[in-house]
C-alpha atoms as a PDB file:
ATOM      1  CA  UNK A   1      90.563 100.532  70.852  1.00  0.00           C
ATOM      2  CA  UNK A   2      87.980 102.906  72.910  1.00  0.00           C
ATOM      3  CA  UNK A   3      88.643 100.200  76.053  1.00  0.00           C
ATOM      4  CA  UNK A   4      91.556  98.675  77.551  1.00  0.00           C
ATOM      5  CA  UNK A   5      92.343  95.631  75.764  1.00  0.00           C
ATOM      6  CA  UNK A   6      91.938  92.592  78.041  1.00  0.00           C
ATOM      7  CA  UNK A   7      95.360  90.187  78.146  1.00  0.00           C
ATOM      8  CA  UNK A   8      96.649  87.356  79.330  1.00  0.00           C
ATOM      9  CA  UNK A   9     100.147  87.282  81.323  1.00  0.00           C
ATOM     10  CA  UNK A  10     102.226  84.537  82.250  1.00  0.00           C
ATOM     11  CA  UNK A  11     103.072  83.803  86.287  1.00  0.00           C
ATOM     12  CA  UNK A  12     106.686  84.459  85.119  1.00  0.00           C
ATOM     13  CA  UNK A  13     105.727  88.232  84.011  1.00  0.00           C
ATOM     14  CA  UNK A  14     103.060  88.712  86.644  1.00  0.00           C
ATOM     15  CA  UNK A  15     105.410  87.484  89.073  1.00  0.00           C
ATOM     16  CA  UNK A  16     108.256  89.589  88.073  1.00  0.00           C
ATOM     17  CA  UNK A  17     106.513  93.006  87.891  1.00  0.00           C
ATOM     18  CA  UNK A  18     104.815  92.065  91.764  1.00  0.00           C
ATOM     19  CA  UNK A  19     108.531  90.600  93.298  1.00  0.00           C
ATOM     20  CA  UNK A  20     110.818  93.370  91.941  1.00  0.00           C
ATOM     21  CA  UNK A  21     108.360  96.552  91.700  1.00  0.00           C
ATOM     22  CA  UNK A  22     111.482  98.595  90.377  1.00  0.00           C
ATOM     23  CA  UNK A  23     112.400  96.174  87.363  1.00  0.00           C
ATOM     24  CA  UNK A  24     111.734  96.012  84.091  1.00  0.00           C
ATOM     25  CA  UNK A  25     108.601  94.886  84.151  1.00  0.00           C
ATOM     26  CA  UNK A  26     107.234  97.664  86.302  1.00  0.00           C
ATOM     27  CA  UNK A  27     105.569  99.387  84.022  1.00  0.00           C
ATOM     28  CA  UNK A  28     103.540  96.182  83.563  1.00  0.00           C
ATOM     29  CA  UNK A  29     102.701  96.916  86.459  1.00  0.00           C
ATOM     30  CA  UNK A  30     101.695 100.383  86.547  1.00  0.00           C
ATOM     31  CA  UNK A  31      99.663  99.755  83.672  1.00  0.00           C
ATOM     32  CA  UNK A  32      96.972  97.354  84.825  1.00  0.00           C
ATOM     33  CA  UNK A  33      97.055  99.600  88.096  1.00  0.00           C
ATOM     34  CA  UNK A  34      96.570 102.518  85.855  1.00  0.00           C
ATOM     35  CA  UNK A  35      93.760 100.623  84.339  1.00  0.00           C
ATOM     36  CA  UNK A  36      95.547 100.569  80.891  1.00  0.00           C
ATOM     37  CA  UNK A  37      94.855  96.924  79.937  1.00  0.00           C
ATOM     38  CA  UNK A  38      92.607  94.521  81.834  1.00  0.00           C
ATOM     39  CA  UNK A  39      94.613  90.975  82.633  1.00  0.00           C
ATOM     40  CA  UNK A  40      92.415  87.892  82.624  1.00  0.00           C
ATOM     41  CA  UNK A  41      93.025  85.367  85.278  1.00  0.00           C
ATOM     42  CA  UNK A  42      91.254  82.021  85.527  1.00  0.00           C
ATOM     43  CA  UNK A  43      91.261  79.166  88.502  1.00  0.00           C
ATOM     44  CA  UNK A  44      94.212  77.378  86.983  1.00  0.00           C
ATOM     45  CA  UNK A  45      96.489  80.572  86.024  1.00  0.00           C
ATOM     46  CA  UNK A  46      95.760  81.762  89.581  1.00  0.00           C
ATOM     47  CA  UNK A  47      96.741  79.166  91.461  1.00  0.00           C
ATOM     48  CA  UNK A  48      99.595  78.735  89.289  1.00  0.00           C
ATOM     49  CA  UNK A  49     100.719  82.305  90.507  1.00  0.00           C
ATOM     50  CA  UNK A  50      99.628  81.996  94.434  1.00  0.00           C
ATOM     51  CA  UNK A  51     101.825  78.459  94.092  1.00  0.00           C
ATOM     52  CA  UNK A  52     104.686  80.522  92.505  1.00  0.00           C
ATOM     53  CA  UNK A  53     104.683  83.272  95.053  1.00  0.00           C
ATOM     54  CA  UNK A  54     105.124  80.435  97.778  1.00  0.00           C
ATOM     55  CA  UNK A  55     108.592  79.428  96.372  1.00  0.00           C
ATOM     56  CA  UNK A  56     111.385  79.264  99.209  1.00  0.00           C
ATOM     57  CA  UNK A  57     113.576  80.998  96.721  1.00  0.00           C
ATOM     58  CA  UNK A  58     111.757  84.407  96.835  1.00  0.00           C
ATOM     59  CA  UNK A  59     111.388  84.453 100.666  1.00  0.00           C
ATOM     60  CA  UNK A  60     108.236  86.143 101.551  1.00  0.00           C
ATOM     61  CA  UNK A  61     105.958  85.393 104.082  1.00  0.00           C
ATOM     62  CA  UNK A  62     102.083  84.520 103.716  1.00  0.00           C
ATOM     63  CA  UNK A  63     101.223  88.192 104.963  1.00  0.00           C
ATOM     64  CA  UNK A  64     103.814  89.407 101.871  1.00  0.00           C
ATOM     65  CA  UNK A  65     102.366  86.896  99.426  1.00  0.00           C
ATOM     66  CA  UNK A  66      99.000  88.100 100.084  1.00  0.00           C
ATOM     67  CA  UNK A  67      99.949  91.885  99.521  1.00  0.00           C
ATOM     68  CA  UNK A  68     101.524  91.055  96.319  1.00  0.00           C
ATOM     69  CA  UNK A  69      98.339  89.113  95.364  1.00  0.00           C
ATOM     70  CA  UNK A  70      96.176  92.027  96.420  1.00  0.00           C
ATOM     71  CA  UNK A  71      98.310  94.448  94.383  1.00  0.00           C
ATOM     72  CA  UNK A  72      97.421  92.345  90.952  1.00  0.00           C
ATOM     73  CA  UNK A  73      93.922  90.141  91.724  1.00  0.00           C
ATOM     74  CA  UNK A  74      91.892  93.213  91.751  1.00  0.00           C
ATOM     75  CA  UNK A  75      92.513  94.187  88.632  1.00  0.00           C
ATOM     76  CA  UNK A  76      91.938  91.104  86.935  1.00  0.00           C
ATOM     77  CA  UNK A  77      88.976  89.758  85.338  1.00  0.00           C
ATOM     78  CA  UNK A  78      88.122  86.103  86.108  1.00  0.00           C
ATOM     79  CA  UNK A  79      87.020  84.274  83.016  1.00  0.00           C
ATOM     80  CA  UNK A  80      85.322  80.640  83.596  1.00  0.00           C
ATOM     81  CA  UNK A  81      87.272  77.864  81.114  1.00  0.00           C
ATOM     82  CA  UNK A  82      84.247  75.792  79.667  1.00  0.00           C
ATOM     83  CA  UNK A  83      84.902  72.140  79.994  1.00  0.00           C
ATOM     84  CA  UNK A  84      85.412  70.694  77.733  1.00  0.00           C
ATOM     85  CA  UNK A  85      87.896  74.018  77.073  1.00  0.00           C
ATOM     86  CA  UNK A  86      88.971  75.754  74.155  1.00  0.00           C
ATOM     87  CA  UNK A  87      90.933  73.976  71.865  1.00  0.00           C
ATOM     88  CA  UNK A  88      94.105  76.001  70.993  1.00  0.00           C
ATOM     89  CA  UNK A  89      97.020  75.033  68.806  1.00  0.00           C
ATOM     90  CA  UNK A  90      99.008  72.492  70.903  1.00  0.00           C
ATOM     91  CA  UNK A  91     102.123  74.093  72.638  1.00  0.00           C
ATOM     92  CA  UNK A  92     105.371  72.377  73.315  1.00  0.00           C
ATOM     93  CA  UNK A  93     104.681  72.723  76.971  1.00  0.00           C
ATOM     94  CA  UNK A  94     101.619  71.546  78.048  1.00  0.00           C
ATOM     95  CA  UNK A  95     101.712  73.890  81.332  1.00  0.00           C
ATOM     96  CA  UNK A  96     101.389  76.611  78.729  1.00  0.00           C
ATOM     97  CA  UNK A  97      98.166  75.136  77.693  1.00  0.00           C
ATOM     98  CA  UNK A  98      95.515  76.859  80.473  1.00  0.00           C
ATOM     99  CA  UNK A  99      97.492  80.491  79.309  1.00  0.00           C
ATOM    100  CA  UNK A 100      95.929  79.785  75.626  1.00  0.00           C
ATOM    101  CA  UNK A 101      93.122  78.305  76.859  1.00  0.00           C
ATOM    102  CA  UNK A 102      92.253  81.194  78.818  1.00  0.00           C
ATOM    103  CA  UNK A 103      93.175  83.817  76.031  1.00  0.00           C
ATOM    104  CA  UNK A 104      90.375  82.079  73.425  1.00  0.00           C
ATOM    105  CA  UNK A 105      87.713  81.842  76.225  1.00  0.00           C
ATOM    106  CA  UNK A 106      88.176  85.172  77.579  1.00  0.00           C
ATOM    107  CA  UNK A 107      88.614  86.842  73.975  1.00  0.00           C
ATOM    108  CA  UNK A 108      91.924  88.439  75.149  1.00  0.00           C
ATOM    109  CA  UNK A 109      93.124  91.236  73.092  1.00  0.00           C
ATOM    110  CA  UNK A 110      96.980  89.792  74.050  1.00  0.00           C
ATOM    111  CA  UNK A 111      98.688  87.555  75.162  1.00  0.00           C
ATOM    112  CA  UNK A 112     101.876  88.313  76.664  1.00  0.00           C
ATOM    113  CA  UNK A 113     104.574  86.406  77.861  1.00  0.00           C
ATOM    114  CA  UNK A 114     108.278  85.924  77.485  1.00  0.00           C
ATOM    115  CA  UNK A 115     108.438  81.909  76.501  1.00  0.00           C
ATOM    116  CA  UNK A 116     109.590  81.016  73.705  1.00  0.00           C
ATOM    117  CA  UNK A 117     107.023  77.552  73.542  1.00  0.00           C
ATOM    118  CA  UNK A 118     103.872  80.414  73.565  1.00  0.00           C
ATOM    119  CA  UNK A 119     105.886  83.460  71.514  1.00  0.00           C
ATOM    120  CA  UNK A 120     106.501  80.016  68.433  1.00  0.00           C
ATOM    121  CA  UNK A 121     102.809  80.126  68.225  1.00  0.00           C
ATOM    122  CA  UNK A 122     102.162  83.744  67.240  1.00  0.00           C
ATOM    123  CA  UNK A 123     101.030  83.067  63.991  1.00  0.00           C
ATOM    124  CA  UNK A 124      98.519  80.487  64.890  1.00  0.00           C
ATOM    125  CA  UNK A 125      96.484  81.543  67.730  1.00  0.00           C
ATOM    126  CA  UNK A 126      93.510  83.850  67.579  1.00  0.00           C
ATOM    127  CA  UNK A 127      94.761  86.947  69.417  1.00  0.00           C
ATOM    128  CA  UNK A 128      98.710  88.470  68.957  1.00  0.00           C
ATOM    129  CA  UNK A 129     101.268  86.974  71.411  1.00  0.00           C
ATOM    130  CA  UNK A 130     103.920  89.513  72.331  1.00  0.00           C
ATOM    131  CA  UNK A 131     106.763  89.746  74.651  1.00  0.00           C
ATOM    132  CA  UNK A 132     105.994  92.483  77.293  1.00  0.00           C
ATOM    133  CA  UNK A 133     108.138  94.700  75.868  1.00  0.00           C
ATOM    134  CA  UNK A 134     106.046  94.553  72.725  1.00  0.00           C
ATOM    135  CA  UNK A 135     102.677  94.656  74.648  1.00  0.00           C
ATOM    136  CA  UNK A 136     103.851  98.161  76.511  1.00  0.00           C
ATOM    137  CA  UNK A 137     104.994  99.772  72.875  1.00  0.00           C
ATOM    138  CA  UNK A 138     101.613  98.518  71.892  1.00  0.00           C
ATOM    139  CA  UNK A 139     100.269 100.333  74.971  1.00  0.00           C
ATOM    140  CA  UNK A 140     101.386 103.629  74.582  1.00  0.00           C
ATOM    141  CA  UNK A 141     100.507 103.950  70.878  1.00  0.00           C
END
């Protein structure tokens, strides 16, 4: 693939490699920093993930939330969701839909996550969907 392939990531994945920059997931991370894939973001998934950061459970202030969000956001590419919007195979969890949704209409490459209602539908959905551990073996090959 001569560019970075464009992906999709779940708030729990995005949300783990911002809040704990020394777990497992930082080399998530690192590589859409490193400009090794491209993550697609759309109004829904977005505010999904600046709702998530607000949790009383991870403590951090607005000026914290906002450095977290500034340390993924530019790297992202916003794709616009036509309404009426893609049409993906249904998903046991219909907060999963917008993630699929946004992976057809932004042609994603990936789409990574670590639930098991989107990882059931890898064999029906136009692009791969791949744990992140999967997605960073991808990566380096």
């Amino acid at each position: 693939m001569s560019r970075p392939p464009r992906v999709v990531l779940d708030t729990n994945l995005v949300l783990s490699a911002l809040v704990f920059a020394n777990g497992r997931l930082a080399a998530l991370r690192h590589a859409w920093q490193g400009g090794k894939c491209v993550p697609l973001v759309s109004k829904t998934t977005t505010a999904e993930l600046i709702r998530v950061l607000a949790y009383p459970k991870f403590k951090l202030s607005d000026v914290e939330q906002h450095e977290l969000l500034a340390d993924y956001l530019p790297w992202c590419a916003t794709v616009r969701i036509s309404n009426p919007p893609p049409d993906p195979p249904a998903c046991r969890d219909p907060f999963d839909q917008p993630f699929l949704q946004l992976a057809a209409a932004g042609k994603a490459d990936y789409l990574v996550s670590g639930d098991s209602d989107l990882l059931s539908l890898h064999d029906q959905f136009v692009c791969p969907i791949v744990t992140a551990e999967q997605f960073l073996v991808a990566l380096d090959t």
